[in-house]
N, C-alpha and C. Protein backbone atom coordinates (compact mmCIF):
# COMPACT_ATOMS: atom_id res chain seq x y z
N UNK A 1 108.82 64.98 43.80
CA UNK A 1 109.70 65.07 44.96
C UNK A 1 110.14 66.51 45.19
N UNK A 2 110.42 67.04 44.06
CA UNK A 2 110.52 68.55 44.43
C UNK A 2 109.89 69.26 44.75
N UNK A 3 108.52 69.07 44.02
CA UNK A 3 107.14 70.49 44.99
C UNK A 3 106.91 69.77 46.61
N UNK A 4 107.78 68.58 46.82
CA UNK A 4 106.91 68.48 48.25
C UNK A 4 108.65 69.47 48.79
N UNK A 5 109.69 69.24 48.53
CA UNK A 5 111.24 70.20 49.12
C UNK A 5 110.19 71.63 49.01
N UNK A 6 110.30 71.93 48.20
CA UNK A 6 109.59 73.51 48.11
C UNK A 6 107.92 73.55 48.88
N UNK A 7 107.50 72.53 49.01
CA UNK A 7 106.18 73.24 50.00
C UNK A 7 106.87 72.57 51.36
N UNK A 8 107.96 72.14 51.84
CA UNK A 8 108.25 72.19 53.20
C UNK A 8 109.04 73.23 53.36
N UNK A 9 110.02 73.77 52.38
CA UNK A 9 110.72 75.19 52.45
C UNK A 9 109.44 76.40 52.63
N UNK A 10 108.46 76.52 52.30
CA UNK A 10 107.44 77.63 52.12
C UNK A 10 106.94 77.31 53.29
N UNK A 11 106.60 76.09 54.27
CA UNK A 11 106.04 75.79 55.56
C UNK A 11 107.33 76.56 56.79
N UNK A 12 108.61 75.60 56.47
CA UNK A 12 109.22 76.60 57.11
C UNK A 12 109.06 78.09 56.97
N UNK A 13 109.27 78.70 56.17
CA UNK A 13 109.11 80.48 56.24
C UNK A 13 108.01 81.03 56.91
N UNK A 14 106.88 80.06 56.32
CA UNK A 14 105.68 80.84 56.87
C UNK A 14 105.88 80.77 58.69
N UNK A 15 106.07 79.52 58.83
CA UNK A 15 106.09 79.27 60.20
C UNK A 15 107.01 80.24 61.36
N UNK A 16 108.07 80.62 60.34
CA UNK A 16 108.97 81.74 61.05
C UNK A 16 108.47 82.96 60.91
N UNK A 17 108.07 83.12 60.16
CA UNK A 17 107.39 84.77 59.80
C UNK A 17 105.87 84.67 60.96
N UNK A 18 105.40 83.70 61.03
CA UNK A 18 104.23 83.87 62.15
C UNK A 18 104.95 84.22 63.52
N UNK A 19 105.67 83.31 63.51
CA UNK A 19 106.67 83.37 64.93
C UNK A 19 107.12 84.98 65.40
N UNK A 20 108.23 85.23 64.27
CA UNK A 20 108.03 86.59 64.23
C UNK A 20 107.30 87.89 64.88
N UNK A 21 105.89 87.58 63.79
CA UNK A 21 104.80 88.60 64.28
C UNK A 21 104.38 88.22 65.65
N UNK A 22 104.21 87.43 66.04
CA UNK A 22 103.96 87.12 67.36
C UNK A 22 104.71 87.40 68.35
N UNK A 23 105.68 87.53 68.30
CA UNK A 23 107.21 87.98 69.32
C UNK A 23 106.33 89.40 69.49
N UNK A 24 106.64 90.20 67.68
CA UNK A 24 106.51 91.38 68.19
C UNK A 24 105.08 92.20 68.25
N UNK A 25 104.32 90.95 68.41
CA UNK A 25 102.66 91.46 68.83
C UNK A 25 102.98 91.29 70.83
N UNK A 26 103.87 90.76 70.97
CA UNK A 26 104.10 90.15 72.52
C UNK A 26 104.51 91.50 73.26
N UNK A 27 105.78 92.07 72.32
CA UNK A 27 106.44 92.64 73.01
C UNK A 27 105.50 94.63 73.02
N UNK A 28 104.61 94.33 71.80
CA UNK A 28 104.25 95.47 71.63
C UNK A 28 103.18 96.10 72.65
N UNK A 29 102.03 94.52 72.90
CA UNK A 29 101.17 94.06 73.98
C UNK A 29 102.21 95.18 75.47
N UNK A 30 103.15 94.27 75.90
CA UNK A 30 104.29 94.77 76.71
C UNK A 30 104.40 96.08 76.94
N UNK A 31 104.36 96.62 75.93
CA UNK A 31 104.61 98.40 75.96
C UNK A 31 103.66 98.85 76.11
N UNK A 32 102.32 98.40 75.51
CA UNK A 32 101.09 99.29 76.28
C UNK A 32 101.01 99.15 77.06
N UNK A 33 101.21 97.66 78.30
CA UNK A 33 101.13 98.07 79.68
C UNK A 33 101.76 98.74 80.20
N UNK A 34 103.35 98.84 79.64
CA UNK A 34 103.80 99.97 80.45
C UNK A 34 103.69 101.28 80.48
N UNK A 35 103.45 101.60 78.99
CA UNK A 35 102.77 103.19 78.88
C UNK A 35 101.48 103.34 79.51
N UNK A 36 100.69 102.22 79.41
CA UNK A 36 99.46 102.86 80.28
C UNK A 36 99.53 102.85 81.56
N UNK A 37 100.50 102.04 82.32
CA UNK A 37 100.96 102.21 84.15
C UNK A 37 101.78 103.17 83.94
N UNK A 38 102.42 103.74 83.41
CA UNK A 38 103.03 104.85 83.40
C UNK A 38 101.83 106.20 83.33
N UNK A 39 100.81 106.35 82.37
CA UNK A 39 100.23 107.10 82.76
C UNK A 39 99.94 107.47 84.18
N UNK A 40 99.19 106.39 84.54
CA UNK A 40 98.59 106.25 85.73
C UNK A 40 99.55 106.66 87.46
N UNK A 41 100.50 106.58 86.81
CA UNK A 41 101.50 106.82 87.64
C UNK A 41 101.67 108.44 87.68
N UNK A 42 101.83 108.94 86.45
CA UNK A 42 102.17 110.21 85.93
C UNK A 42 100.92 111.16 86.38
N UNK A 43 99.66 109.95 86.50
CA UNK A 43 98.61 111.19 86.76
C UNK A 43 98.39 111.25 88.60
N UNK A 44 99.17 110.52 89.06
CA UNK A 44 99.58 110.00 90.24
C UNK A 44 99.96 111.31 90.72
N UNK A 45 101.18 111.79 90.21
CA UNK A 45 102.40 112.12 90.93
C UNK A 45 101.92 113.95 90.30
N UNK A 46 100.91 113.86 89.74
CA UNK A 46 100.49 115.35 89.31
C UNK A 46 99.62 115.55 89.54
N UNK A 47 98.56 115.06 90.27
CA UNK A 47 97.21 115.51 90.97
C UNK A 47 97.61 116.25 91.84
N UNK A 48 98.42 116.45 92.89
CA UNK A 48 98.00 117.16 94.06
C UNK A 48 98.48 118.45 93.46
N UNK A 49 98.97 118.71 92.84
CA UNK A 49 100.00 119.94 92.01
C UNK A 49 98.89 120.80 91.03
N UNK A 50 97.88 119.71 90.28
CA UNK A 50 96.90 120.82 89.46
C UNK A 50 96.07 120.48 90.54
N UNK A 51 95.05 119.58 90.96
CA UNK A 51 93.92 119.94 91.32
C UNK A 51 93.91 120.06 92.87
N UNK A 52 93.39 121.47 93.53
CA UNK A 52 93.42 121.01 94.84
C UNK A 52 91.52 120.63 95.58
N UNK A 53 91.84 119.29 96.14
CA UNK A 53 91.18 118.10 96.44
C UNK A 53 91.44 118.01 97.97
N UNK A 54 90.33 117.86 98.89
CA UNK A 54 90.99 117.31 100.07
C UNK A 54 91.38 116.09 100.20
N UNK A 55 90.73 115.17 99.72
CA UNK A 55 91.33 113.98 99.91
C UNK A 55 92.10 113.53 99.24
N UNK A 56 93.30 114.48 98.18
CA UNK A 56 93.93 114.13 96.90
C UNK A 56 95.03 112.59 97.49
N UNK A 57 95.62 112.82 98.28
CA UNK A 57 96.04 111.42 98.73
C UNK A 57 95.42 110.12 98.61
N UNK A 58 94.29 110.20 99.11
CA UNK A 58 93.94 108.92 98.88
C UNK A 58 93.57 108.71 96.95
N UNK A 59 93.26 109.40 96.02
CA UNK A 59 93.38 109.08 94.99
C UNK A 59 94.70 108.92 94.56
N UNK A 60 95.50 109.63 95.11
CA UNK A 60 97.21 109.49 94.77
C UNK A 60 97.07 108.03 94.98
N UNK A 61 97.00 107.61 95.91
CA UNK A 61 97.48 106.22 96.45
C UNK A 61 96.62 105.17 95.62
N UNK A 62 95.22 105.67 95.14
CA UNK A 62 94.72 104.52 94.01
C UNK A 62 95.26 104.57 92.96
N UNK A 63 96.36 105.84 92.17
CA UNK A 63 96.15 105.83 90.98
C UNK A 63 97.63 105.05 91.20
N UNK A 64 98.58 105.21 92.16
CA UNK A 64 99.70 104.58 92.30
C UNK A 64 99.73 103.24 92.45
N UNK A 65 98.95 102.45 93.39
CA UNK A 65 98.10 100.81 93.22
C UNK A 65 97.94 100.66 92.16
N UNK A 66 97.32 101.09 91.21
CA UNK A 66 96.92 101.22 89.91
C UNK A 66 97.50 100.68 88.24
N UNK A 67 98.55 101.81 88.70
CA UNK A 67 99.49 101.90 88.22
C UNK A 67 100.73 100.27 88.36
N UNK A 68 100.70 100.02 89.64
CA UNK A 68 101.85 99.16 89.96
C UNK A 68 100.77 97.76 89.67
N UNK A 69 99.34 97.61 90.00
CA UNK A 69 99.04 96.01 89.48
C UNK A 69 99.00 95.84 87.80
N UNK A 70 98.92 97.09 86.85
CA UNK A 70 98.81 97.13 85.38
C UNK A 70 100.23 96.74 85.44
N UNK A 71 101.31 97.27 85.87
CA UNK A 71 103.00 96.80 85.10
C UNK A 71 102.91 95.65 85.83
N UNK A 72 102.76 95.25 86.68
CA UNK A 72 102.78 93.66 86.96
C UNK A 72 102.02 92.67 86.23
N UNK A 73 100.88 92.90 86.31
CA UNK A 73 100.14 91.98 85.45
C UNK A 73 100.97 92.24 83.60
N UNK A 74 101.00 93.31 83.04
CA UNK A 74 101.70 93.35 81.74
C UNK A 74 102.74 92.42 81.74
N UNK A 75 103.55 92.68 83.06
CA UNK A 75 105.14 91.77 82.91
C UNK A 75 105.05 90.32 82.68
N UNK A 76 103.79 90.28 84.11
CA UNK A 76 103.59 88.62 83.78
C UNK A 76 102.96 88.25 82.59
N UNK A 77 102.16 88.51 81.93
CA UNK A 77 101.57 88.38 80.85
C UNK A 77 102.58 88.22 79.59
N UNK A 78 103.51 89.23 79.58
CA UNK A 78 104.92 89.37 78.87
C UNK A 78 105.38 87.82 78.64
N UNK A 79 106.08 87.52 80.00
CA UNK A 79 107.21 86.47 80.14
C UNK A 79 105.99 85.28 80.41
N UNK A 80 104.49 85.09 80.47
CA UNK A 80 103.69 83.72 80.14
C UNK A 80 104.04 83.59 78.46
N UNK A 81 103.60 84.88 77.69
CA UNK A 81 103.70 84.83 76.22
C UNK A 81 104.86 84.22 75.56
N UNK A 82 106.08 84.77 76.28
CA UNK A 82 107.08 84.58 75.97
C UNK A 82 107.85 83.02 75.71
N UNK A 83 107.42 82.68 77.16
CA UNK A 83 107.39 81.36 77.41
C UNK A 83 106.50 80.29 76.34
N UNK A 84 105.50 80.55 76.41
CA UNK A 84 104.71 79.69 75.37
C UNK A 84 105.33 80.27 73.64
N UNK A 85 105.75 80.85 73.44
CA UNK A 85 106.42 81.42 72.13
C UNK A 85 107.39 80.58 71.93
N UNK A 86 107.89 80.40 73.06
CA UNK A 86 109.84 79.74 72.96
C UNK A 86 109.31 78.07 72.75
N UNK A 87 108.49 77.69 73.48
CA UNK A 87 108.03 76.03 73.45
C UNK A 87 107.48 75.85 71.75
N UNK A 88 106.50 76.95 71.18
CA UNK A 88 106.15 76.47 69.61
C UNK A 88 107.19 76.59 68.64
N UNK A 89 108.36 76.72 69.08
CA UNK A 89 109.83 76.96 68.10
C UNK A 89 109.96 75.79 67.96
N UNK A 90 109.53 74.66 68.92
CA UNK A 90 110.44 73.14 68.62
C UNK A 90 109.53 72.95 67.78
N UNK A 91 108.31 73.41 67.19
CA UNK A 91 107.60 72.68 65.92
C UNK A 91 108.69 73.19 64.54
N UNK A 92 108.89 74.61 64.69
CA UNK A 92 109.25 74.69 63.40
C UNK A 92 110.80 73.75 63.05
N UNK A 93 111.19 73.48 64.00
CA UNK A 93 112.19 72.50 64.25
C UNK A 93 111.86 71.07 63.51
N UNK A 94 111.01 70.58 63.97
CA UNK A 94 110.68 69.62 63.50
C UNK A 94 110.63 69.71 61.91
N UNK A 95 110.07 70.42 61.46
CA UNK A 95 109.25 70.40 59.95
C UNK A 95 111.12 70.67 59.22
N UNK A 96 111.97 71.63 59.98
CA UNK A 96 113.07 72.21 59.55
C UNK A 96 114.02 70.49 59.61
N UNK A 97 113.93 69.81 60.46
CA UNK A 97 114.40 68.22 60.39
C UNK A 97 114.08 67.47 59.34
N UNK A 98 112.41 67.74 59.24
CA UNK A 98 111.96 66.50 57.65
C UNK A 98 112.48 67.14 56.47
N UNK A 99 112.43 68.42 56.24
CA UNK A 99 112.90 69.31 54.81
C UNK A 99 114.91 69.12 54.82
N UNK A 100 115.43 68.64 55.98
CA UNK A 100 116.60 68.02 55.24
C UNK A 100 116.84 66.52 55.88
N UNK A 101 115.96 66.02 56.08
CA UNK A 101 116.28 64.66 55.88
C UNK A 101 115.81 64.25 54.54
N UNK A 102 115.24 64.84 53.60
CA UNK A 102 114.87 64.66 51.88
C UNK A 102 115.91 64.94 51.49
């Protein structure tokens, strides 16, 4: 009766410690989109300044599009992850219910 208390205590942990890494694989995911739309932005707003281009506008204006569908798509991608993160918590719930109903 006791190694099954202690392998549902070790199920809980593990299960939180996955949880965990996953948050902050989510949120880390998160930051590369925004550093990389931030590039894109940055190389945006500094083209016409180093290179002179006649048509530098219209690349301005792709790298700025660019820029704005990567942080959107990141965000949404963010708060889908997020969302499905928050719904697999009611498992560890569960297992955290049978380890004290013993």
């Amino acid at each position: 009766m006791k190694t099954d208390n202690a392998l549902n205590k070790d199920l809980i942990l593990r299960e939180r410690l996955a949880l965990q890494r996953t948050i902050l694989a989510n949120q880390s995911t998160f930051l590369a989109f925004l550093r990389t739309s931030m590039y894109f932005l940055i190389a945006g707003l500094s083209l016409r300044n180093l290179l002179k281009i006649e048509n530098s506008l219209i690349i301005e204006i792709v790298l700025f599009i660019t820029s704005f569908v990567i942080f959107v798509f990141g965000t949404i991608n963010y708060f889908k992850h997020k969302i499905s993160i928050s719904e697999n918590k009611k498992h560890i719930g569960d297992y955290q219910l049978e380890y004290y109903k013993i």
